[in-house]
N, C-alpha and C. Protein backbone atom coordinates (compact mmCIF):
# COMPACT_ATOMS: atom_id res chain seq x y z
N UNK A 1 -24.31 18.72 -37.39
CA UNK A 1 -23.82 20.06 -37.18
C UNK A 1 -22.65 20.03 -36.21
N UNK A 2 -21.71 21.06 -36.39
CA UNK A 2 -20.34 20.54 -35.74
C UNK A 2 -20.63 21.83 -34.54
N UNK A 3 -19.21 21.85 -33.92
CA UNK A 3 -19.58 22.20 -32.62
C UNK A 3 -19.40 24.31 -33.21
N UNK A 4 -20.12 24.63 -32.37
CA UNK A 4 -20.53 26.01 -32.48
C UNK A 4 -19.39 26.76 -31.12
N UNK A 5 -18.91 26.30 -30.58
CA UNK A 5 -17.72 27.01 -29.16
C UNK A 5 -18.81 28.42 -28.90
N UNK A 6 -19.24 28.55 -28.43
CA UNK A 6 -20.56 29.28 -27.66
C UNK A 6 -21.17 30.42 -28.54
N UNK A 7 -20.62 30.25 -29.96
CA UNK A 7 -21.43 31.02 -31.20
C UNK A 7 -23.00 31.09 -31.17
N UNK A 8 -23.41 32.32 -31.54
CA UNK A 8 -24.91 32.28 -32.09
C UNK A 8 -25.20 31.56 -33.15
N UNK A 9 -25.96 30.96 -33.42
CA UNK A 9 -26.53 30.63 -34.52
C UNK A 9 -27.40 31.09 -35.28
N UNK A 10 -27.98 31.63 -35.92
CA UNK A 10 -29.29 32.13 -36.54
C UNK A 10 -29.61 31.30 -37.86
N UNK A 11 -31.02 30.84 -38.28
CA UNK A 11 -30.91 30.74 -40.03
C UNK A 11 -32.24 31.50 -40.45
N UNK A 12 -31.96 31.87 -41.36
CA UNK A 12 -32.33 32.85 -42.64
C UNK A 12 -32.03 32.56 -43.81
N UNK A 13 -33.05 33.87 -44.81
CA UNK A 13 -32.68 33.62 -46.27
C UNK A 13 -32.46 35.08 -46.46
N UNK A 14 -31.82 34.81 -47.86
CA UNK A 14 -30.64 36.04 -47.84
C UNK A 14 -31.51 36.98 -49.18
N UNK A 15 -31.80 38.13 -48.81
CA UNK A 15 -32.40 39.11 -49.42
C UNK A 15 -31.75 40.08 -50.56
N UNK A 16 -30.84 40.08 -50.13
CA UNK A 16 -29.40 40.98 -50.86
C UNK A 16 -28.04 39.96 -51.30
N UNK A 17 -27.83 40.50 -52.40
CA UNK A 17 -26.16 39.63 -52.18
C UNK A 17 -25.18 40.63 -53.58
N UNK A 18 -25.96 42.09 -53.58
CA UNK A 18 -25.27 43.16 -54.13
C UNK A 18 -23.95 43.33 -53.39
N UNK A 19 -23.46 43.57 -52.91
CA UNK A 19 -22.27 43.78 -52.04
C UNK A 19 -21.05 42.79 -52.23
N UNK A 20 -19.87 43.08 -52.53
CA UNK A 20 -18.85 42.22 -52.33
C UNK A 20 -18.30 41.59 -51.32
N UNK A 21 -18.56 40.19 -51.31
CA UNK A 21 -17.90 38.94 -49.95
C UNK A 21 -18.63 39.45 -48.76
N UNK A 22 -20.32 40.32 -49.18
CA UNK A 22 -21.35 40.18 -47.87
C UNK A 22 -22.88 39.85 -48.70
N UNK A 23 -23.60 39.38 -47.68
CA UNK A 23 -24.79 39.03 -47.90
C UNK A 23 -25.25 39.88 -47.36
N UNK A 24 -26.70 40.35 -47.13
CA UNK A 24 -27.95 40.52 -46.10
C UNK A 24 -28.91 39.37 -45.77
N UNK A 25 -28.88 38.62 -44.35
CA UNK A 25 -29.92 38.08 -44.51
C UNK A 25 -30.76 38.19 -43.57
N UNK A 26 -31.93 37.76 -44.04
CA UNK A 26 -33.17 38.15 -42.84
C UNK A 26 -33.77 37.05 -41.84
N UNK A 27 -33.85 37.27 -40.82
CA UNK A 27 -34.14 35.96 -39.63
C UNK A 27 -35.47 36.24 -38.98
N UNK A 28 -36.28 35.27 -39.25
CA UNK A 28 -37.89 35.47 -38.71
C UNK A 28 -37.86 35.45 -37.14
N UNK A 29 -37.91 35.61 -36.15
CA UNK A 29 -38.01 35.67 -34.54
C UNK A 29 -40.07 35.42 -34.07
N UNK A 30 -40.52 34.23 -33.66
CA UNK A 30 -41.40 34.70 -33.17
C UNK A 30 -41.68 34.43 -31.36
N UNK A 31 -42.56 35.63 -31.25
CA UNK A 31 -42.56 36.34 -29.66
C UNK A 31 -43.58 36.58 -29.01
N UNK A 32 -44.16 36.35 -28.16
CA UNK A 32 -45.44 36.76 -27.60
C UNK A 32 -45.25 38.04 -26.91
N UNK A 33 -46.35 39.12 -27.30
CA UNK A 33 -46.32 40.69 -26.75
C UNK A 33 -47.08 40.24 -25.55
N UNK A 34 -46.13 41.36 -24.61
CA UNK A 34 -45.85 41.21 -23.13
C UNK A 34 -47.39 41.27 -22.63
N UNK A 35 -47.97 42.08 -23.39
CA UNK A 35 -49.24 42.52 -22.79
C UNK A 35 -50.60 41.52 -23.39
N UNK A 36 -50.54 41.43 -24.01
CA UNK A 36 -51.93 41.15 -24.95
C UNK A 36 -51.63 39.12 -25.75
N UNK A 37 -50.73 38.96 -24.91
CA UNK A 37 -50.11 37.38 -25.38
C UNK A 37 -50.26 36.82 -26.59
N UNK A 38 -50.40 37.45 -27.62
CA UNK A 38 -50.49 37.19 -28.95
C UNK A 38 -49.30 37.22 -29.29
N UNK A 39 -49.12 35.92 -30.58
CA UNK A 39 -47.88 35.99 -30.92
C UNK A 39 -47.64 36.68 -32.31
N UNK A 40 -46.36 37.20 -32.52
CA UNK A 40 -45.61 38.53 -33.72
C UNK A 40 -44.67 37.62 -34.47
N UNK A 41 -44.64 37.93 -35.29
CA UNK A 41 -43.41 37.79 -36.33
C UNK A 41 -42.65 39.06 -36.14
N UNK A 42 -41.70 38.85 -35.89
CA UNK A 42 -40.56 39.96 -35.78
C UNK A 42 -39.31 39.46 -37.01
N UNK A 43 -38.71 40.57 -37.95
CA UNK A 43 -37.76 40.44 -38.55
C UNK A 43 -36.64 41.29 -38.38
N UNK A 44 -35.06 40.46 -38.29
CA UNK A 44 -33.78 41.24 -38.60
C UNK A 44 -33.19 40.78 -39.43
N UNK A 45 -32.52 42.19 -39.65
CA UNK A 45 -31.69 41.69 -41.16
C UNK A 45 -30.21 41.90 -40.56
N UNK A 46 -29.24 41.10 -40.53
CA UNK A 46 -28.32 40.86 -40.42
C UNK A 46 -27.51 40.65 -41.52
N UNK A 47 -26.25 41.62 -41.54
CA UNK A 47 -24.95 41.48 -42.99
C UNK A 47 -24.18 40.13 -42.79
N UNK A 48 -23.39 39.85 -43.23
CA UNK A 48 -23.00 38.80 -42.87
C UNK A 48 -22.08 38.23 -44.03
N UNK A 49 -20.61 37.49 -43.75
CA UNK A 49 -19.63 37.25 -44.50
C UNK A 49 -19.56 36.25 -45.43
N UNK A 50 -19.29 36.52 -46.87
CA UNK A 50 -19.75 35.78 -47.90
C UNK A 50 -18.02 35.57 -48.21
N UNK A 51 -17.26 35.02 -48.28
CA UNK A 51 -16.34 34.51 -48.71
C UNK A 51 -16.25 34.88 -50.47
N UNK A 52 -17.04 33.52 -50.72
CA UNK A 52 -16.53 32.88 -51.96
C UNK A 52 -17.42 34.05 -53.27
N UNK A 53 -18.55 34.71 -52.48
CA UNK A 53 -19.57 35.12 -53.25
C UNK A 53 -20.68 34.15 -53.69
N UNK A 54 -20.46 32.43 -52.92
CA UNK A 54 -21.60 31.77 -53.25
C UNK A 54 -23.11 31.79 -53.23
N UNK A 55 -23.86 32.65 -52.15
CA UNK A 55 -25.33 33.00 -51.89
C UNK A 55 -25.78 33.70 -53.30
N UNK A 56 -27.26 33.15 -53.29
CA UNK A 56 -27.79 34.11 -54.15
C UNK A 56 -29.22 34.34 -53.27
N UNK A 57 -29.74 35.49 -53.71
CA UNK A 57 -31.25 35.95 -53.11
C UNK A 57 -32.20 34.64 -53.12
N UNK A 58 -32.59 34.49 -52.01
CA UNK A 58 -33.62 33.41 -51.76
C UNK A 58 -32.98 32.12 -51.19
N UNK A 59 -32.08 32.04 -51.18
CA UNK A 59 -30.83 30.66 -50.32
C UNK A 59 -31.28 30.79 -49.11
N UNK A 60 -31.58 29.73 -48.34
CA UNK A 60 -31.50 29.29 -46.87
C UNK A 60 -30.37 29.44 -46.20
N UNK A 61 -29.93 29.94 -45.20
CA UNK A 61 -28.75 29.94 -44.99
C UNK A 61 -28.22 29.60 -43.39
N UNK A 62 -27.48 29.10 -42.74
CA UNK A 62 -26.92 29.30 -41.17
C UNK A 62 -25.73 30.47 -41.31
N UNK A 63 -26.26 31.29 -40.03
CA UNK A 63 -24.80 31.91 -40.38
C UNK A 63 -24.36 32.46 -38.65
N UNK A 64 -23.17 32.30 -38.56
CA UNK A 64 -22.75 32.22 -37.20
C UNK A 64 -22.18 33.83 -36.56
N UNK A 65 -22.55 34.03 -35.37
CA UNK A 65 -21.68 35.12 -34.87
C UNK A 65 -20.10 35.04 -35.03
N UNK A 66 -19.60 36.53 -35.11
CA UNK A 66 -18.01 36.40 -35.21
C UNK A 66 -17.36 37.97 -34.70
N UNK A 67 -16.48 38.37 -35.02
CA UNK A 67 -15.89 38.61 -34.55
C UNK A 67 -16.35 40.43 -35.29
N UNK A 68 -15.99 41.49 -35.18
CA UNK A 68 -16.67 42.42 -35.99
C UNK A 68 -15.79 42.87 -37.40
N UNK A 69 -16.14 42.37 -38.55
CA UNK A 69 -15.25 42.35 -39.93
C UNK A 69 -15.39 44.32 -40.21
N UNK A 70 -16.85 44.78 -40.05
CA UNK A 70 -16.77 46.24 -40.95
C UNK A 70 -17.43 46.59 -39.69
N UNK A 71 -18.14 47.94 -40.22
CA UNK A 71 -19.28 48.62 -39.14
C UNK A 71 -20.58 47.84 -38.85
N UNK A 72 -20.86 47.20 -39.72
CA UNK A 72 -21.90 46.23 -39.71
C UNK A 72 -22.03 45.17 -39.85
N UNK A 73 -20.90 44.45 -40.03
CA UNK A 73 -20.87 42.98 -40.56
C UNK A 73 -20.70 42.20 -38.85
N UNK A 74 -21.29 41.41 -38.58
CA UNK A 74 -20.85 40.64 -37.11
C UNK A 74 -21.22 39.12 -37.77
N UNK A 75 -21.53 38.70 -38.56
CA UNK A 75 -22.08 37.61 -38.79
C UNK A 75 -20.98 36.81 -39.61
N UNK A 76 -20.92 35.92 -40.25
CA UNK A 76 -20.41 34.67 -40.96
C UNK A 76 -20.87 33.46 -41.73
N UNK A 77 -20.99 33.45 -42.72
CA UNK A 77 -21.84 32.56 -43.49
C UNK A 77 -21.05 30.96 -43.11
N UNK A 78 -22.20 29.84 -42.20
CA UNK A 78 -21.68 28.86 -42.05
C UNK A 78 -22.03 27.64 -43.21
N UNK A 79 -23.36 27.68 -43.39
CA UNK A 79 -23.84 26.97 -44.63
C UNK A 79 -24.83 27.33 -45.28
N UNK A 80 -24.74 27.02 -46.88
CA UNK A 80 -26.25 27.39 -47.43
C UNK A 80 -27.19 25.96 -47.37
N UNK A 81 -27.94 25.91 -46.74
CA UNK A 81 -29.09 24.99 -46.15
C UNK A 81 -29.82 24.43 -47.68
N UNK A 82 -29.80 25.31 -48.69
CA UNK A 82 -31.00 25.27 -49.72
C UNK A 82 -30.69 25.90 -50.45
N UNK A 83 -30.53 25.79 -51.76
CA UNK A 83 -30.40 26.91 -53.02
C UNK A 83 -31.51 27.50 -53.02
N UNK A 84 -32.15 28.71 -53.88
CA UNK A 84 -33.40 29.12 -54.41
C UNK A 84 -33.68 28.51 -55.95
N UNK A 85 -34.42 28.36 -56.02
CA UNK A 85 -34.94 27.42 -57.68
C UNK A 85 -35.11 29.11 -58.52
């Protein structure tokens, strides 16, 4: 993996890929609640910049923080990790 210059990283698989040159993808987070120390699955879905239109629903994906493209887009597709079969 090459160098990230103080980017987020996140990986996910991509739920959506209706949209032109964006994805949706979703990133599992898990967390222990403050109170009761059990641990959660927490999910976000993050848009994120599809260039070529290569993702399809169910792809693994890295995708990096950037710069803000629309109202919602902050993300950047760095690699697809995995096709979906």
């Amino acid at each position: 993996m090459g160098k990230t210059n103080g980017r987020k990283v996140r990986y996910g698989t991509v739920v959506s890929d209706k949209m032109e040159k964006t994805i949706v993808v979703e990133v599992q987070s898990i967390v222990r609640h403050p109170l009761y120390k059990r641990t959660m699955k927490r999910t976000t879905k993050l848009k994120a910049h599809d260039e070529n239109n290569s993702c399809r629903i169910g792809d693994r994906v890295k995708v990096v923080s950037t710069r803000p493209l629309s109202k919602s887009k902050r993300w950047r597709l760095a690699q697809i990790i995995q096709k979906a079969k």
